[in-house]
C-alpha atoms as a PDB file:
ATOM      1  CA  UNK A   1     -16.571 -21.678   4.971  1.00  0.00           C
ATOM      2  CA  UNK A   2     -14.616 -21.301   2.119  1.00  0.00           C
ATOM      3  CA  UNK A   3     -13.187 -17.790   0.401  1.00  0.00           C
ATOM      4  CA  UNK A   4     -14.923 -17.546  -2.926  1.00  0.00           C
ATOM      5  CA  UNK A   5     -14.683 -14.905  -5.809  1.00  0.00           C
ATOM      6  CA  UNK A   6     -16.736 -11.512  -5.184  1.00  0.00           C
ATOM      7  CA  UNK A   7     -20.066 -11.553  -7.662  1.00  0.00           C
ATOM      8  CA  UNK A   8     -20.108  -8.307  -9.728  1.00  0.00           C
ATOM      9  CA  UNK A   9     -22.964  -6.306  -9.965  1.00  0.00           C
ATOM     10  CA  UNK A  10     -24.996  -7.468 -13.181  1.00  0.00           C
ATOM     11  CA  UNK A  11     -26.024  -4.513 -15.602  1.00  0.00           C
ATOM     12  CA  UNK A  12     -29.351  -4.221 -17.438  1.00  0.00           C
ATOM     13  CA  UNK A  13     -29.748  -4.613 -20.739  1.00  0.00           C
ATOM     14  CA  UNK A  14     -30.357  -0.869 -20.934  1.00  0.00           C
ATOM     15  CA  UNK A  15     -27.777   0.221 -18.855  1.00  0.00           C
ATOM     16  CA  UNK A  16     -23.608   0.975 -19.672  1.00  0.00           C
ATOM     17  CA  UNK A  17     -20.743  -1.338 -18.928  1.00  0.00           C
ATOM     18  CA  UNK A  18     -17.968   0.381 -17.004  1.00  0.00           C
ATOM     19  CA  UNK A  19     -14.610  -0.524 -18.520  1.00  0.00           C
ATOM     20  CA  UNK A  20     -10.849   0.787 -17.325  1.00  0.00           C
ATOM     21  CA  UNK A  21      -9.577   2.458 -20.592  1.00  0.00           C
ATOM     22  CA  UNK A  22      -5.944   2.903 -18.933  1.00  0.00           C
ATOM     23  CA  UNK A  23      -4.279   1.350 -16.064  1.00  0.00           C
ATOM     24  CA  UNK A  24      -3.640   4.883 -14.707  1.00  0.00           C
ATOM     25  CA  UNK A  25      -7.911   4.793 -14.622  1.00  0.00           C
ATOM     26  CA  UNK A  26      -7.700   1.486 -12.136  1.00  0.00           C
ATOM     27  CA  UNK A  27      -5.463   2.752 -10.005  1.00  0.00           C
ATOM     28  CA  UNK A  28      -7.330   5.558  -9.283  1.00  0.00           C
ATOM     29  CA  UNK A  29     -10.536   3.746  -9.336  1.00  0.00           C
ATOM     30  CA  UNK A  30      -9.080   1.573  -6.575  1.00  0.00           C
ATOM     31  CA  UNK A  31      -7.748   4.696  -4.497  1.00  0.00           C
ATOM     32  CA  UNK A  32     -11.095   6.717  -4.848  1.00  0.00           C
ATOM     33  CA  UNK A  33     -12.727   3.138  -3.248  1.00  0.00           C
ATOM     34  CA  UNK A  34     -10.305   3.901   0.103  1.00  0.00           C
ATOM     35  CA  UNK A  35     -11.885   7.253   0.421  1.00  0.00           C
ATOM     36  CA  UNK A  36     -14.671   8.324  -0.844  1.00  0.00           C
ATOM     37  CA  UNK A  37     -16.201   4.430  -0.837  1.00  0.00           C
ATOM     38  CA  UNK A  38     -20.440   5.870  -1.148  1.00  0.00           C
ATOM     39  CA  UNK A  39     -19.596   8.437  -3.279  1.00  0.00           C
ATOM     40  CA  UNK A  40     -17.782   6.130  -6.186  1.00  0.00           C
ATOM     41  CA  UNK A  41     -21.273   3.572  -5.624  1.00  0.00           C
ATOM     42  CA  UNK A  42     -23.506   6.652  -6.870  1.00  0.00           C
ATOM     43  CA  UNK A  43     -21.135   7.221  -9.614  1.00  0.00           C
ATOM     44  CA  UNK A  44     -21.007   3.756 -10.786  1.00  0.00           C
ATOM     45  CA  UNK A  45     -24.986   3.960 -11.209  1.00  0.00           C
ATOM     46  CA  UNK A  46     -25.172   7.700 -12.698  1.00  0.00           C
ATOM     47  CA  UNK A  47     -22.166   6.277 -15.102  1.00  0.00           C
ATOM     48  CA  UNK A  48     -24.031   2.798 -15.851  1.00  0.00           C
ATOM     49  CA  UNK A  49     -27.318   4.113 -16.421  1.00  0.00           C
ATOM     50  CA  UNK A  50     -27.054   8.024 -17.524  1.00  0.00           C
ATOM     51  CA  UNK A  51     -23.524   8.732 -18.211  1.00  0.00           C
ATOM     52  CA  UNK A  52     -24.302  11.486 -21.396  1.00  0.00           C
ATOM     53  CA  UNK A  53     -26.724  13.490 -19.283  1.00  0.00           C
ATOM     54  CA  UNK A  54     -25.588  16.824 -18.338  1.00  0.00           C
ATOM     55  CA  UNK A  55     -25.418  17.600 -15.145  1.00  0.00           C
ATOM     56  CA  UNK A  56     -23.515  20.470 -12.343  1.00  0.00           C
ATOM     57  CA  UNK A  57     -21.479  16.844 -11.854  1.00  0.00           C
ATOM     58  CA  UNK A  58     -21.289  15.603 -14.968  1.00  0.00           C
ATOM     59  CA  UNK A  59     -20.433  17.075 -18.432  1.00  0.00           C
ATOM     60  CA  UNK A  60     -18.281  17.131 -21.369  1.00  0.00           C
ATOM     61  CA  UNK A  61     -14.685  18.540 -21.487  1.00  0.00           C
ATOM     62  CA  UNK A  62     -13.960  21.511 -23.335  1.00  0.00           C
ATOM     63  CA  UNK A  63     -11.027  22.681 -25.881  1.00  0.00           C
ATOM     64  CA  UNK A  64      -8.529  20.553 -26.370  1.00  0.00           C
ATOM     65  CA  UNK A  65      -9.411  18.136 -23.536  1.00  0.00           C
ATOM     66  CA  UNK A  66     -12.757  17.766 -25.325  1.00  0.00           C
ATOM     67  CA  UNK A  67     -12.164  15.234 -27.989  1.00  0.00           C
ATOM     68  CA  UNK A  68     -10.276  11.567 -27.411  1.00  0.00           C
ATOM     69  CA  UNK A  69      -9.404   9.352 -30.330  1.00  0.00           C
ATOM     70  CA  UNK A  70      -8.575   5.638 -29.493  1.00  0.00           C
ATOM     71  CA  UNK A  71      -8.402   3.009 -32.115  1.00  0.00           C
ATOM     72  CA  UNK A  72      -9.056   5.521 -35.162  1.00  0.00           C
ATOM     73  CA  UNK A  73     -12.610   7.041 -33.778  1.00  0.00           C
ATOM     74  CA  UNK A  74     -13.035   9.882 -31.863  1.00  0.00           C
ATOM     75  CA  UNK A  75     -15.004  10.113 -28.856  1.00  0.00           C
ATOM     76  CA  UNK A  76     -16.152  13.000 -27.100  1.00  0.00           C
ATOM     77  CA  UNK A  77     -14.723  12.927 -23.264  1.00  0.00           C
ATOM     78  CA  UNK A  78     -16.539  13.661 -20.157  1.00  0.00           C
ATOM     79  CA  UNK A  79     -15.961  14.754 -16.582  1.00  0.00           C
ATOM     80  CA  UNK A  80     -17.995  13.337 -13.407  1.00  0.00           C
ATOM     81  CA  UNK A  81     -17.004  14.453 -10.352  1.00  0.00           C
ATOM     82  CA  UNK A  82     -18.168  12.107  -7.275  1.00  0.00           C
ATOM     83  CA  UNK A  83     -18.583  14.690  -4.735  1.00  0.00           C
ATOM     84  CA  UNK A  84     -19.617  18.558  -4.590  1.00  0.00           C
ATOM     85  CA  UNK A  85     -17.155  19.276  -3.003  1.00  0.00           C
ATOM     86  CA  UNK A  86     -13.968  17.277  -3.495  1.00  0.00           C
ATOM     87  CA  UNK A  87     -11.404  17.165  -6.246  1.00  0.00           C
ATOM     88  CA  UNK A  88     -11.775  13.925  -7.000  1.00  0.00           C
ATOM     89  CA  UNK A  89     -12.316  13.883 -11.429  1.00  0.00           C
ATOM     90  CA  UNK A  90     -13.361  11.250 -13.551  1.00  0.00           C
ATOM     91  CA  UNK A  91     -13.022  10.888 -17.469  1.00  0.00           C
ATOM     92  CA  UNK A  92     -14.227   9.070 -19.654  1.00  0.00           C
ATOM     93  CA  UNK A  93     -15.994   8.099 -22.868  1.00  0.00           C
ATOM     94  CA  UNK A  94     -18.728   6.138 -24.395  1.00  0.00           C
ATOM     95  CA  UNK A  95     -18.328   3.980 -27.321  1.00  0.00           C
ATOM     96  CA  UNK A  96     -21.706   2.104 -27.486  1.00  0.00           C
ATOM     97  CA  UNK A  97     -22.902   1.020 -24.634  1.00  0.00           C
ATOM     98  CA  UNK A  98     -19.637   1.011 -23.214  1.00  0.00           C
ATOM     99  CA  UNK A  99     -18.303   3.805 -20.775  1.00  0.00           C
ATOM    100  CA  UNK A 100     -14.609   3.770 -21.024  1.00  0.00           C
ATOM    101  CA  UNK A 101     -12.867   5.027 -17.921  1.00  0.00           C
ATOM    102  CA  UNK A 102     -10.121   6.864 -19.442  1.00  0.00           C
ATOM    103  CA  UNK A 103      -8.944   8.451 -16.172  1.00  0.00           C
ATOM    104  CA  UNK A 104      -9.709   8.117 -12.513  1.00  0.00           C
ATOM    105  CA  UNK A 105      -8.237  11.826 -10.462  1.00  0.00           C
ATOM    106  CA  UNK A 106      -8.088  11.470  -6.451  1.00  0.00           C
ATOM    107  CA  UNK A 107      -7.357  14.984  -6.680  1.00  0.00           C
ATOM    108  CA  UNK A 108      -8.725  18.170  -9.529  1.00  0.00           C
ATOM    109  CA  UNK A 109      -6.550  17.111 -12.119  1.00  0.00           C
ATOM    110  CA  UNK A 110      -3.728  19.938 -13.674  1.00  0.00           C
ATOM    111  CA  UNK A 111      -5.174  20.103 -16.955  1.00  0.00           C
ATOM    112  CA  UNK A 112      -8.200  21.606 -16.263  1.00  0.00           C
ATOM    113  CA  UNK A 113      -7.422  24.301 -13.635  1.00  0.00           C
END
C-alpha cells in the first residue's frame, strides 16, 4: 500500500473556509491538535459553519483588541475558546466567507487578562 496525501474535509457551499492569517496562527493550530485533538474538531465546525454567532465560547474582542485592519479593511476580531475550561484562545476574523485565523493561543493569551 502506498502513502498518499491526507483528503481535507470539503466545506459546503454555505459554510466558511478556515485560513491561517499568520504563521504564529499554524503553529498553534498544530500544537492545540497534540492536546486538545476533539476539542479543535468542534471548533473547526462552530468556526466553518457559525463563526459570528455569539456565544459563552465565542465572541468579539473588546477595546483595542476589537478591531484588525489587514490589507486596508478593517475587520472586527473574535475570540473562540475550544474548551470551558482551558486557556487555550483563538482569534480571528471573517472577510467573506473566509475565517482568517489570525492567532492560535495554547495558553489565555497576555493581552486579554
Amino acid at each position: 500500500m502506498v502513502k498518499s496525501d491526507k483528503v481535507e474535509r470539503p466545506t459546503k457551499k454555505s459554510e466558511y473556509e478556515l485560513r491561517f492569517a499568520s504563521v504564529q496562527a499554524r503553529r498553534g493550530w498544530v500544537d492545540l491538535q497534540a492536546v486538545i485533538r476533539s476539542p479543535l474538531t468542534d471548533a473547526w465546525d462552530f468556526l466553518t459553519k457559525t463563526p459570528q454567532v455569539q456565544t459563552s465560547t465565542n465572541y468579539p474582542l473588546k477595546g483595542e483588541l476589537s478591531i484588525i485592519t489587514r490589507n486596508g479593511s478593517t475587520h472586527e476580531r473574535w475570540q473562540y475558546k475550544p474548551t470551558l475550561k482551558g486557556d487555550a484562545r483563538i482569534w480571528f476574523y471573517v472577510d467573506g466567507q473566509v475565517v482568517n485565523l489570525e492567532q492560535v493561543h495554547t495558553s489565555h493569551p497576555n493581552q486579554t487578562k
